[in-house]
C-alpha atoms as a PDB file:
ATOM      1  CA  UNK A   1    -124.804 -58.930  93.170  1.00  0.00           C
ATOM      2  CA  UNK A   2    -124.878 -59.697  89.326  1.00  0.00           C
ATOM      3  CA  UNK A   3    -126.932 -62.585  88.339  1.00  0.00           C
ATOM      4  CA  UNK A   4    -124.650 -65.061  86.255  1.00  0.00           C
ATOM      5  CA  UNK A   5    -124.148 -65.273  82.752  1.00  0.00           C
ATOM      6  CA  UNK A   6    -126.460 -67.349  80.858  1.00  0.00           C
ATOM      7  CA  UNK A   7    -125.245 -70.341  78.957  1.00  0.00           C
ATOM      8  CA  UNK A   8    -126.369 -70.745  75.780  1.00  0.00           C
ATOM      9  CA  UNK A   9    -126.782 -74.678  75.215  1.00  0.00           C
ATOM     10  CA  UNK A  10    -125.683 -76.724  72.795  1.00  0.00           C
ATOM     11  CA  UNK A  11    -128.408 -77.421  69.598  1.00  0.00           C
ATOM     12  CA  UNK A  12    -127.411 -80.217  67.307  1.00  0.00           C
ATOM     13  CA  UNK A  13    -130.747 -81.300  66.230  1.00  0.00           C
ATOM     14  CA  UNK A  14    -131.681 -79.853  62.669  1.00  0.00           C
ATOM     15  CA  UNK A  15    -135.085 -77.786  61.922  1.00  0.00           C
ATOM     16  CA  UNK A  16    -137.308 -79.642  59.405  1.00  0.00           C
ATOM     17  CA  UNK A  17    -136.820 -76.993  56.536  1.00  0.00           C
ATOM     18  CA  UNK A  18    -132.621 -76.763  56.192  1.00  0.00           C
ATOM     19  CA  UNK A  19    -133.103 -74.977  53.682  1.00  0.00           C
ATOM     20  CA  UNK A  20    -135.285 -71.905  54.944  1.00  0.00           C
ATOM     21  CA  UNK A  21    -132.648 -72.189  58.188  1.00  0.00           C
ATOM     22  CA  UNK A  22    -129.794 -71.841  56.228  1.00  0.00           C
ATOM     23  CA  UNK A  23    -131.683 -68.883  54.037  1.00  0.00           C
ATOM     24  CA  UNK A  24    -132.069 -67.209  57.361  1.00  0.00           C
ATOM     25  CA  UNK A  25    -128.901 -67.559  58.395  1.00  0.00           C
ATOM     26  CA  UNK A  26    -127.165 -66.212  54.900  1.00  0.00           C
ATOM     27  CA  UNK A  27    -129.524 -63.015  55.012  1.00  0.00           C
ATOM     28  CA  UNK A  28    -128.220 -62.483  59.029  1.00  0.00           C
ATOM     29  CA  UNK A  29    -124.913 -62.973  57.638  1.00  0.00           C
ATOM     30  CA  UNK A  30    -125.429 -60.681  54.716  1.00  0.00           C
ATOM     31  CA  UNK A  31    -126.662 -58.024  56.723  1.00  0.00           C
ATOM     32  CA  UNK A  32    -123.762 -57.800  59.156  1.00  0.00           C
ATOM     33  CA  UNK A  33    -121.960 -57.385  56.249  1.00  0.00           C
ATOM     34  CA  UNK A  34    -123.092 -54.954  54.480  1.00  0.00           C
ATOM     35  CA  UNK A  35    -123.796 -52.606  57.964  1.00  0.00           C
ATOM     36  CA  UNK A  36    -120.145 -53.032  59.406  1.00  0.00           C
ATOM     37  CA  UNK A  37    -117.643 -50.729  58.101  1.00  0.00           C
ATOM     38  CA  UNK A  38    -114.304 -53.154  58.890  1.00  0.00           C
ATOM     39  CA  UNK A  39    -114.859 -55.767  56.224  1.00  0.00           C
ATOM     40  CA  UNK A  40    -114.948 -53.066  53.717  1.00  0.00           C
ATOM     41  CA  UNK A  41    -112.232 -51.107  54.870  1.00  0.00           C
ATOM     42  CA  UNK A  42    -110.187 -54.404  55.084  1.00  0.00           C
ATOM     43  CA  UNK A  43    -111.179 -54.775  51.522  1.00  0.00           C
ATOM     44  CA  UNK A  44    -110.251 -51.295  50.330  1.00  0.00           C
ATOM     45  CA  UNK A  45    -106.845 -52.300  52.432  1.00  0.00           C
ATOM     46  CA  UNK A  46    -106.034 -55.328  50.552  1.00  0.00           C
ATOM     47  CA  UNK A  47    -106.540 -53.669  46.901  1.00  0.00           C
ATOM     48  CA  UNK A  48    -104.705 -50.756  48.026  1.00  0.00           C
ATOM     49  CA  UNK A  49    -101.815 -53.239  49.133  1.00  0.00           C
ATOM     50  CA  UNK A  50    -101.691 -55.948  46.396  1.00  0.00           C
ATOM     51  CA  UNK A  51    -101.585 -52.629  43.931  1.00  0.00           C
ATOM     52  CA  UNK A  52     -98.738 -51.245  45.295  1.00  0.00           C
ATOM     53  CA  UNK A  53     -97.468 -54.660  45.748  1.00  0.00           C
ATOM     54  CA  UNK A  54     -98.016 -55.136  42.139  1.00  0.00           C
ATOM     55  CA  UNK A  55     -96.465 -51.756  41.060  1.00  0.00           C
ATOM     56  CA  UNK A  56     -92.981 -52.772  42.981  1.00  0.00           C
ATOM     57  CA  UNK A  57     -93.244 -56.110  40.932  1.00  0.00           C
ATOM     58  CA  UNK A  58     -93.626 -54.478  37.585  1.00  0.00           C
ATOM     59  CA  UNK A  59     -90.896 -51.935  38.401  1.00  0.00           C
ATOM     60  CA  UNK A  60     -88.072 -54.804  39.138  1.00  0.00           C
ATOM     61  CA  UNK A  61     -89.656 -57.110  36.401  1.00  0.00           C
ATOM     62  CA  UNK A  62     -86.327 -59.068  34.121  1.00  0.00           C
ATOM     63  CA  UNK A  63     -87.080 -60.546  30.553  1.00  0.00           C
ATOM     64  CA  UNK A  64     -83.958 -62.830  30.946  1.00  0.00           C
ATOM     65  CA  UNK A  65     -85.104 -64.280  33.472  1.00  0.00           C
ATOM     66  CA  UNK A  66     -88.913 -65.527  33.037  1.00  0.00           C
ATOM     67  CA  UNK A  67     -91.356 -65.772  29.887  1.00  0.00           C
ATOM     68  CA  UNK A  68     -93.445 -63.116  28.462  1.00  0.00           C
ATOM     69  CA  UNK A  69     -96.163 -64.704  30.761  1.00  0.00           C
ATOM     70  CA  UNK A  70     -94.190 -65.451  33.808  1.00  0.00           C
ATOM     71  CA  UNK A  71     -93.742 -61.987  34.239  1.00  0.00           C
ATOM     72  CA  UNK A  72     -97.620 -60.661  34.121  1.00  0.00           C
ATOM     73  CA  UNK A  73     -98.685 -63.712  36.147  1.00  0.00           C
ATOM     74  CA  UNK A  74     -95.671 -62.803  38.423  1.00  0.00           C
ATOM     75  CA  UNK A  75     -96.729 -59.400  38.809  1.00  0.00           C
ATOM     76  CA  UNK A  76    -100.518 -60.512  39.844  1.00  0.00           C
ATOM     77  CA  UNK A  77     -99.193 -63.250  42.215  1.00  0.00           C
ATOM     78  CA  UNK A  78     -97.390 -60.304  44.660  1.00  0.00           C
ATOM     79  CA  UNK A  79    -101.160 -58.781  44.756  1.00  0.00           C
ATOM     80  CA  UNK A  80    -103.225 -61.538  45.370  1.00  0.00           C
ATOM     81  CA  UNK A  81    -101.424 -63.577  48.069  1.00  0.00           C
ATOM     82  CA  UNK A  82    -101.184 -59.673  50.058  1.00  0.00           C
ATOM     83  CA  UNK A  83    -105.349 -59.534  49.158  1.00  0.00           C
ATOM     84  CA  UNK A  84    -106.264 -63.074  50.107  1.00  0.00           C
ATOM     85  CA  UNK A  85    -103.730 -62.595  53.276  1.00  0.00           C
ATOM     86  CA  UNK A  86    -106.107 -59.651  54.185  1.00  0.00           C
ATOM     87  CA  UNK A  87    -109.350 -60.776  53.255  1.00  0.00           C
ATOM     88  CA  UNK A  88    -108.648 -64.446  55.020  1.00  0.00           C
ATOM     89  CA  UNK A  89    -108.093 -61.951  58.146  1.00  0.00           C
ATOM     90  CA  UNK A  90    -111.308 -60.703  57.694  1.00  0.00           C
ATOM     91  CA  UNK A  91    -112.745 -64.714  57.021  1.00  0.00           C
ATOM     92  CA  UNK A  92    -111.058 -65.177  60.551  1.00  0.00           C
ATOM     93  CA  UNK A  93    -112.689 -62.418  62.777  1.00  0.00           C
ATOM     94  CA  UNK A  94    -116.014 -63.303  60.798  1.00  0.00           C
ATOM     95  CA  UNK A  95    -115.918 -65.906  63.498  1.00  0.00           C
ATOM     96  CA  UNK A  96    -113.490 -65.343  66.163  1.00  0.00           C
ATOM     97  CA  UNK A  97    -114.036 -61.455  66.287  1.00  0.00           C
ATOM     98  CA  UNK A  98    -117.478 -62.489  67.427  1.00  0.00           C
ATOM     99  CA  UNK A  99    -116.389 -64.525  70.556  1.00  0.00           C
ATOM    100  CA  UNK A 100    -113.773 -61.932  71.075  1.00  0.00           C
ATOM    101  CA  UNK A 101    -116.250 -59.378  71.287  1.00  0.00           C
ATOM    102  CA  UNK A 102    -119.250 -61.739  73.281  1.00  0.00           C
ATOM    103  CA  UNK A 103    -121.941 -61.262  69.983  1.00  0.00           C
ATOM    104  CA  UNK A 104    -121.759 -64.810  68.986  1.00  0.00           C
ATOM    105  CA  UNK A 105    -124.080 -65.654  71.296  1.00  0.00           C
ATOM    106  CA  UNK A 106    -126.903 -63.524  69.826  1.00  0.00           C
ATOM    107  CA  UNK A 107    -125.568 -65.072  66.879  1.00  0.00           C
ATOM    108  CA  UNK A 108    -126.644 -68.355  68.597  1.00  0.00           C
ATOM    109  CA  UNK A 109    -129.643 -67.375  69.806  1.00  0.00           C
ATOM    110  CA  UNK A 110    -131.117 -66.183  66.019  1.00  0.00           C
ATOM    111  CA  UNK A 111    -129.453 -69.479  64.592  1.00  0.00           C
ATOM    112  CA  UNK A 112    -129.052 -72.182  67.004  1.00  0.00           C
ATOM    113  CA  UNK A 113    -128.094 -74.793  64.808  1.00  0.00           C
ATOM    114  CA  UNK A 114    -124.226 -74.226  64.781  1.00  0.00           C
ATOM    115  CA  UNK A 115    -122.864 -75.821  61.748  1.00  0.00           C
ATOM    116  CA  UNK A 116    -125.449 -73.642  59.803  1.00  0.00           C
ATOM    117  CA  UNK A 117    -124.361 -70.710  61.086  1.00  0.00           C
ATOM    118  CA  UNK A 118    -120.696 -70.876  60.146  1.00  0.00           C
ATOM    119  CA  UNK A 119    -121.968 -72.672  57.380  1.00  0.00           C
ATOM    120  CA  UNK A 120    -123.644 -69.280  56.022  1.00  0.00           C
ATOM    121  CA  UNK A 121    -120.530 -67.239  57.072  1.00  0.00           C
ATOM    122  CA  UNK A 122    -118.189 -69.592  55.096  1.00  0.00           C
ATOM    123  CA  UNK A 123    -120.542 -68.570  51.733  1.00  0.00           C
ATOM    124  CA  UNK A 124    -121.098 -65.007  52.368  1.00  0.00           C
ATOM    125  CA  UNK A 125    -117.435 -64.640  53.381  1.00  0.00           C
ATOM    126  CA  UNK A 126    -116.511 -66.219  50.190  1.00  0.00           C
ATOM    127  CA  UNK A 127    -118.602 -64.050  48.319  1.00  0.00           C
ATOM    128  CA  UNK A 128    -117.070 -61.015  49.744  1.00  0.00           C
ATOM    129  CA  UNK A 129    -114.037 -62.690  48.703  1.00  0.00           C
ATOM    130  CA  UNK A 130    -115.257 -63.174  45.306  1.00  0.00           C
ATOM    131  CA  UNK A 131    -115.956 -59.531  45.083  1.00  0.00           C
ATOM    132  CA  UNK A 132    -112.950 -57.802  46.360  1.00  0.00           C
ATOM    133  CA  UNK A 133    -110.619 -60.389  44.383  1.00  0.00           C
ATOM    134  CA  UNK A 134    -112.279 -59.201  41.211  1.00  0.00           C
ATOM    135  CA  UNK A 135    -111.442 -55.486  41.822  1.00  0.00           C
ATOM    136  CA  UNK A 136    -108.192 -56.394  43.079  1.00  0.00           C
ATOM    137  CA  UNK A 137    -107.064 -58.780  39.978  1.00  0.00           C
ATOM    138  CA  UNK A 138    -108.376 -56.159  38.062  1.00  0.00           C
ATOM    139  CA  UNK A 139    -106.937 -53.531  39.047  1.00  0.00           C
ATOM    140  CA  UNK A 140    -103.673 -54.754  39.421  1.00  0.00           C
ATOM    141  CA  UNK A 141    -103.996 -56.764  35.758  1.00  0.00           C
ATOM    142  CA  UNK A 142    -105.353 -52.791  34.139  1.00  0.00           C
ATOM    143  CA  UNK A 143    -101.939 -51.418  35.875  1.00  0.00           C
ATOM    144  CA  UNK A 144     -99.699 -54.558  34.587  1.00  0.00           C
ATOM    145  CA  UNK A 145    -100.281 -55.336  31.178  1.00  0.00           C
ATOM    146  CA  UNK A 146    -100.006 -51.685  29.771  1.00  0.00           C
ATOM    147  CA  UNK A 147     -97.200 -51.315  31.721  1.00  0.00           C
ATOM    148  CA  UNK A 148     -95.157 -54.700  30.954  1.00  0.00           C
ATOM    149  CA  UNK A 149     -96.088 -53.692  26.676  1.00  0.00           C
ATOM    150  CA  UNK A 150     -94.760 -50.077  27.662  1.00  0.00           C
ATOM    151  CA  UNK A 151     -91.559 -51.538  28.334  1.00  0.00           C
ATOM    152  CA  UNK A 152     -91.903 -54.697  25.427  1.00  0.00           C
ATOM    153  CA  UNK A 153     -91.967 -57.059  28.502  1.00  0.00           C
ATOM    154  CA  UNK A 154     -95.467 -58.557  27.221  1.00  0.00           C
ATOM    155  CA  UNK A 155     -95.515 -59.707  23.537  1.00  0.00           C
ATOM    156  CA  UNK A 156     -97.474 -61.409  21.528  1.00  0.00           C
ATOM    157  CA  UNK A 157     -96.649 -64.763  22.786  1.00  0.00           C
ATOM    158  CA  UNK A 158     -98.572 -64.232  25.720  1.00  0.00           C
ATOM    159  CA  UNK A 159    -101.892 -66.415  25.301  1.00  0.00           C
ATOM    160  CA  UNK A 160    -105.234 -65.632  26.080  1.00  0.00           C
ATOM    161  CA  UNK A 161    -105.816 -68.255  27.569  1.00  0.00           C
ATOM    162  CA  UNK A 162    -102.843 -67.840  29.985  1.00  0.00           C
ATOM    163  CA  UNK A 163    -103.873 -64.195  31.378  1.00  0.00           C
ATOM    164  CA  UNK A 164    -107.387 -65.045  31.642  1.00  0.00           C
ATOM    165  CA  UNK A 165    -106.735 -68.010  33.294  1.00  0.00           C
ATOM    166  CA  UNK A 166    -104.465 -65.905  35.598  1.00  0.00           C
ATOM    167  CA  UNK A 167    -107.074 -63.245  35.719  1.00  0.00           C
ATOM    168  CA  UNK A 168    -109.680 -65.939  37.059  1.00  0.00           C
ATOM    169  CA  UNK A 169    -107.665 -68.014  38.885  1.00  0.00           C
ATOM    170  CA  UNK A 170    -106.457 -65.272  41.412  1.00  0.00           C
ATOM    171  CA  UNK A 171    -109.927 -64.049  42.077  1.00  0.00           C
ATOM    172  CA  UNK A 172    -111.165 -67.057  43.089  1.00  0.00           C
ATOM    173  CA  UNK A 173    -107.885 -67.532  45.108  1.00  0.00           C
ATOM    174  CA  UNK A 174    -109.244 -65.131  47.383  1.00  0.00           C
ATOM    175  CA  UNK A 175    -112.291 -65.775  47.855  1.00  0.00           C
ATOM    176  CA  UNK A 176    -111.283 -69.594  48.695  1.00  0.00           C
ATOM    177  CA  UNK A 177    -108.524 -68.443  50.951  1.00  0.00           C
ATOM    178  CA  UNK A 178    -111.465 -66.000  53.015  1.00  0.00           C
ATOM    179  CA  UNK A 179    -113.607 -69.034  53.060  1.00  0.00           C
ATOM    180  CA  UNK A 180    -110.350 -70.796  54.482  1.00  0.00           C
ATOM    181  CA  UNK A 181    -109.942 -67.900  57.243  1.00  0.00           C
ATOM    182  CA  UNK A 182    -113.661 -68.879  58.441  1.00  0.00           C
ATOM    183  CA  UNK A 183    -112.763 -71.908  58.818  1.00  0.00           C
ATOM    184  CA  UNK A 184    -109.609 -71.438  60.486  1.00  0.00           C
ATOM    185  CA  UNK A 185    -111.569 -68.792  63.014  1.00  0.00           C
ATOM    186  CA  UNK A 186    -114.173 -71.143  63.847  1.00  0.00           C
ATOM    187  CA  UNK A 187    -111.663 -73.484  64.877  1.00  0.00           C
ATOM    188  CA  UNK A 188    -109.531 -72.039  67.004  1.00  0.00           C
ATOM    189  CA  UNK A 189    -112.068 -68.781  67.990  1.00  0.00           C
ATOM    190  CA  UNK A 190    -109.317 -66.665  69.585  1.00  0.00           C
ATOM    191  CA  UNK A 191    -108.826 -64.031  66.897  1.00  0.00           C
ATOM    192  CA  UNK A 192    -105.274 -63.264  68.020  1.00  0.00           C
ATOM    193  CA  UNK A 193    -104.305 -66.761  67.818  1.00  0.00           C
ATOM    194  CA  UNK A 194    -106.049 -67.575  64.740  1.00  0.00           C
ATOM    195  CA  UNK A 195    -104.198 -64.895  62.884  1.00  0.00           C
ATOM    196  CA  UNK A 196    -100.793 -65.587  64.243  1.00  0.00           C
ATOM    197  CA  UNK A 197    -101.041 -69.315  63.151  1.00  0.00           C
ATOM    198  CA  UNK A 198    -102.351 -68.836  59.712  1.00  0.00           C
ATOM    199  CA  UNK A 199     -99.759 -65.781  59.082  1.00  0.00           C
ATOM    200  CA  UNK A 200     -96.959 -68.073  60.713  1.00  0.00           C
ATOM    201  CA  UNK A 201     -98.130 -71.401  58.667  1.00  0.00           C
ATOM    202  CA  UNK A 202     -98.270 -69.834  55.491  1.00  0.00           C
ATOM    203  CA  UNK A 203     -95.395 -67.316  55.747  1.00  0.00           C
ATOM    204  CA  UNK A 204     -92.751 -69.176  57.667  1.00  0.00           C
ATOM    205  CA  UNK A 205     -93.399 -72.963  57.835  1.00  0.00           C
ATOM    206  CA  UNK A 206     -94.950 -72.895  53.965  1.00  0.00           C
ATOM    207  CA  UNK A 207     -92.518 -71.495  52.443  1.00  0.00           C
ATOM    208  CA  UNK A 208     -89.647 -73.271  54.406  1.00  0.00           C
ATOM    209  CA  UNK A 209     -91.144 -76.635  52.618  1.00  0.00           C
ATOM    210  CA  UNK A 210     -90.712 -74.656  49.461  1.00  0.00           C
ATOM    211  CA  UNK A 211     -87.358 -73.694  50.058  1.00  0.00           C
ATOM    212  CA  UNK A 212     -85.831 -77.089  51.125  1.00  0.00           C
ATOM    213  CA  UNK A 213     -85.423 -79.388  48.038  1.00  0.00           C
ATOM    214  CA  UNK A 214     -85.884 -82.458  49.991  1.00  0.00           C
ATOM    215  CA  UNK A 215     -89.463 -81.342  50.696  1.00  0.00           C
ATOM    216  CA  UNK A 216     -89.910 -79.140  47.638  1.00  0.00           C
ATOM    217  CA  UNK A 217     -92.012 -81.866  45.990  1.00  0.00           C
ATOM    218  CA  UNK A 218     -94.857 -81.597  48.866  1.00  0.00           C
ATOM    219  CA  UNK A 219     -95.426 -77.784  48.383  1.00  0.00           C
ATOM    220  CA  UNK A 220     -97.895 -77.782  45.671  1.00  0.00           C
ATOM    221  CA  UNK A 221    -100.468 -80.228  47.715  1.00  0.00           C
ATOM    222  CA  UNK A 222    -100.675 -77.578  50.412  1.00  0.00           C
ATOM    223  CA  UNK A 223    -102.770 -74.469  50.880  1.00  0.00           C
ATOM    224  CA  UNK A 224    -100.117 -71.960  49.679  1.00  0.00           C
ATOM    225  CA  UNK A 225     -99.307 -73.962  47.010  1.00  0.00           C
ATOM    226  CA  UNK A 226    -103.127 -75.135  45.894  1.00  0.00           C
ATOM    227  CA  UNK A 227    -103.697 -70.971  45.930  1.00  0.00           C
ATOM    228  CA  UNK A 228    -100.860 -70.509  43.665  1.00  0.00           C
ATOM    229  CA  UNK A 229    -101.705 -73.008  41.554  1.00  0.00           C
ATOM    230  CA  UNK A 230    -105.063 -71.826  40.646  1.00  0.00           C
ATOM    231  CA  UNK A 231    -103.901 -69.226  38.657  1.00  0.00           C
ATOM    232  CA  UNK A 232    -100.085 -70.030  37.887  1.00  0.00           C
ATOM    233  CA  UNK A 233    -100.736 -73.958  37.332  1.00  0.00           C
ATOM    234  CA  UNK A 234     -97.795 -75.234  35.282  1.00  0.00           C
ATOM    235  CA  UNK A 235     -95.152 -72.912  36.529  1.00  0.00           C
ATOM    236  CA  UNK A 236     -92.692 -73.444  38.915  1.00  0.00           C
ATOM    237  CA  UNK A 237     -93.867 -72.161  42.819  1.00  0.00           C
ATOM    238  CA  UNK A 238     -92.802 -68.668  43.207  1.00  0.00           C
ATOM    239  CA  UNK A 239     -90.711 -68.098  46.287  1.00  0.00           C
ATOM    240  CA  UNK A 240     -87.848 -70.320  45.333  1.00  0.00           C
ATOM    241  CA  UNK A 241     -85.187 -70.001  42.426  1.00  0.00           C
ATOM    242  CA  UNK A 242     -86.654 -74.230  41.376  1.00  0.00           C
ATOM    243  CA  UNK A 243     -89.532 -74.095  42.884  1.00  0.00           C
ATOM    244  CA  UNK A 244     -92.019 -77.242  42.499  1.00  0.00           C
ATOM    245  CA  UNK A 245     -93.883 -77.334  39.774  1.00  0.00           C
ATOM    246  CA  UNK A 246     -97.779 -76.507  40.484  1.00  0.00           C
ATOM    247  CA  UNK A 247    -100.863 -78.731  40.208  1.00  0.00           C
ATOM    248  CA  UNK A 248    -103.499 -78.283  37.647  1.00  0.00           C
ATOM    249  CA  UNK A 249    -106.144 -75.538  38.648  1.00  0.00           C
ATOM    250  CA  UNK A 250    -109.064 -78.140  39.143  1.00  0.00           C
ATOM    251  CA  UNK A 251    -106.966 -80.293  41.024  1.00  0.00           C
ATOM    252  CA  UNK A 252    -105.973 -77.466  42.960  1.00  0.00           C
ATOM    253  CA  UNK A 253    -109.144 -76.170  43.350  1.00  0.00           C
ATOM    254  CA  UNK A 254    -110.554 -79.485  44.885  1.00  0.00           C
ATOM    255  CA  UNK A 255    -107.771 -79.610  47.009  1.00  0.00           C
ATOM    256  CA  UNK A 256    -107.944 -76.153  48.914  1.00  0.00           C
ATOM    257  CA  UNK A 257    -111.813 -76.453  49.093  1.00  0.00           C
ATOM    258  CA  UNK A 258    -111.419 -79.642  50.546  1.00  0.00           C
ATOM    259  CA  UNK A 259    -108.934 -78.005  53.377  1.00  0.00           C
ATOM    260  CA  UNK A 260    -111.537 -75.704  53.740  1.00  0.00           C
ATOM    261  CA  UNK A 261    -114.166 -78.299  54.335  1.00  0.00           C
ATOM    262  CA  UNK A 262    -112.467 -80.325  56.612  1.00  0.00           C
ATOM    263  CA  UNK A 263    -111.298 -77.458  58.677  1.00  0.00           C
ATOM    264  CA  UNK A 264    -114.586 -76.416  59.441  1.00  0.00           C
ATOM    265  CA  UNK A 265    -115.993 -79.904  59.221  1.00  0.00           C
ATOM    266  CA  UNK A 266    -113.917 -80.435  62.569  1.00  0.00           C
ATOM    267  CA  UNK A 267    -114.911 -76.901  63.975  1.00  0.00           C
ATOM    268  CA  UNK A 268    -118.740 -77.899  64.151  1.00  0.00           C
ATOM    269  CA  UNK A 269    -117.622 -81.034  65.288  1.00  0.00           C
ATOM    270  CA  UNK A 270    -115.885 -79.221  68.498  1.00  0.00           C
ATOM    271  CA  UNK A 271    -118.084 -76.377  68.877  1.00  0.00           C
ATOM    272  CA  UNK A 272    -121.280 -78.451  69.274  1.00  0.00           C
ATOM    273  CA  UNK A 273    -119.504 -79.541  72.575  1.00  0.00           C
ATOM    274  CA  UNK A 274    -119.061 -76.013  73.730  1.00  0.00           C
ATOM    275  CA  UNK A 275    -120.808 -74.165  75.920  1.00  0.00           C
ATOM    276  CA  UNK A 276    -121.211 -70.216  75.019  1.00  0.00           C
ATOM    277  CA  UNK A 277    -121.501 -67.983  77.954  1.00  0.00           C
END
């Protein structure tokens, strides 16, 4: 007869040093990272995907239609919502994947305090978001610009400011948006379900508010439309013919970090009243 499963209790109190716990907890993190092979073929995925997402773009680009600079940040946009689709994935079985798989509770066990822990994977997920948006934005920007001058689509109007602040702005747009799939997979835990509700929200219920003028206006304050605005602040939301017209990039940035905090701000909250078997 098999003995039953232990259950791993609940620890809310904090160590005296937070700071060596949460140390501790990064370099467990860290590790995991660097030894399993998924996050980094799920990164080589979502560069391979936003550049060929990137070359279609470029291929059916119009000059009538959009600005010199419309058109290269419209190229990039294609490529970084695919890579921070991806790489949120991998944010979201950061967490869940371990109760799917029964490791969180050796995770528990090394780092009992639980807010810490997903605490550390929210940072050193973002960092590996952080990383694989800068290949991705530029690769996809080295394939782009040449290409959009090739065929005089990318004059000299184009500002510096304007790519680099396209260039920047979609790199950290997925490394927030992997910090946003922790969050979102410490919430709900069930990978399957995590990933269905974050694909359906931002695919099918985001850009439905983006499509309907009478709640057009509302787009830009959320998630999709904080992402977007990042790096395309002052244009109108992609997606639509008259889109709304994005928020500024710090604004935005507050705003999707502050998703991100609240989300997981309410998964401590319910996980510290869960048992882990």
């Amino acid at each position: 007869m098999n003995a039953p499963a232990a259950v791993l209790p609940v620890t809310a109190g904090r160590p005296r040093d937070h700071g060596a716990g949460m140390r501790a907890a990064m370099r467990i993190e860290i590790r995991k990272l660097i030894t399993t092979r998924a996050w980094w073929v799920l990164g080589l995925v979502a560069i391979a995907v936003a550049v060929l997402v990137t070359v279609l773009t470029v291929a059916g680009a119009n000059a009538s239609r959009h600005s010199p600079l419309e058109i290269f940040t419209g190229a990039l946009i294609g490529g970084v919502q695919t890579a921070y689709m991806i790489t949120a994935i991998a944010g979201i079985t950061a967490v869940a994947g371990e109760y799917r798989h029964h490791t969180v509770t050796a995770s528990y066990l090394a780092i009992p305090h639980r807010g810490r822990l997903i605490s550390a994977k929210l940072v050193v997920l973002a960092g590996y978001g952080l990383l694989v948006g800068a290949v991705t934005v530029g690769v996809c920007s080295a394939i782009a610009a040449p290409w959009l001058s090739a065929r005089h689509l990318l004059n000299g109007t184009v500002s510096a400011a304007g790519v680099t602040r396209a260039v920047v702005g979609g790199t950290v747009a997925i490394a927030v948006m992997t910090a946003v799939g922790v969050a979102v997979g410490a919430l709900l835990r069930n990978q399957i379900a995590a990933v269905g509700a974050l694909l359906v929200y931002l695919f099918a219920i985001e850009q439905t508010v983006n499509n309907i003028s009478a709640t057009r206006s509302v787009y830009p304050y959320l998630p999709g439309g904080a992402v977007q605005a990042l790096a395309f602040s002052g244009h109108r939301a992609f997606g639509s013919p008259t889109g709304a017209v994005l928020l500024n990039p710090w604004l935005a940035a507050l705003l999707i970090v502050g998703y991100a905090v609240v989300i997981t701000a309410v998964a401590v909250r319910t996980s510290i009243r869960r048992d882990v078997s």
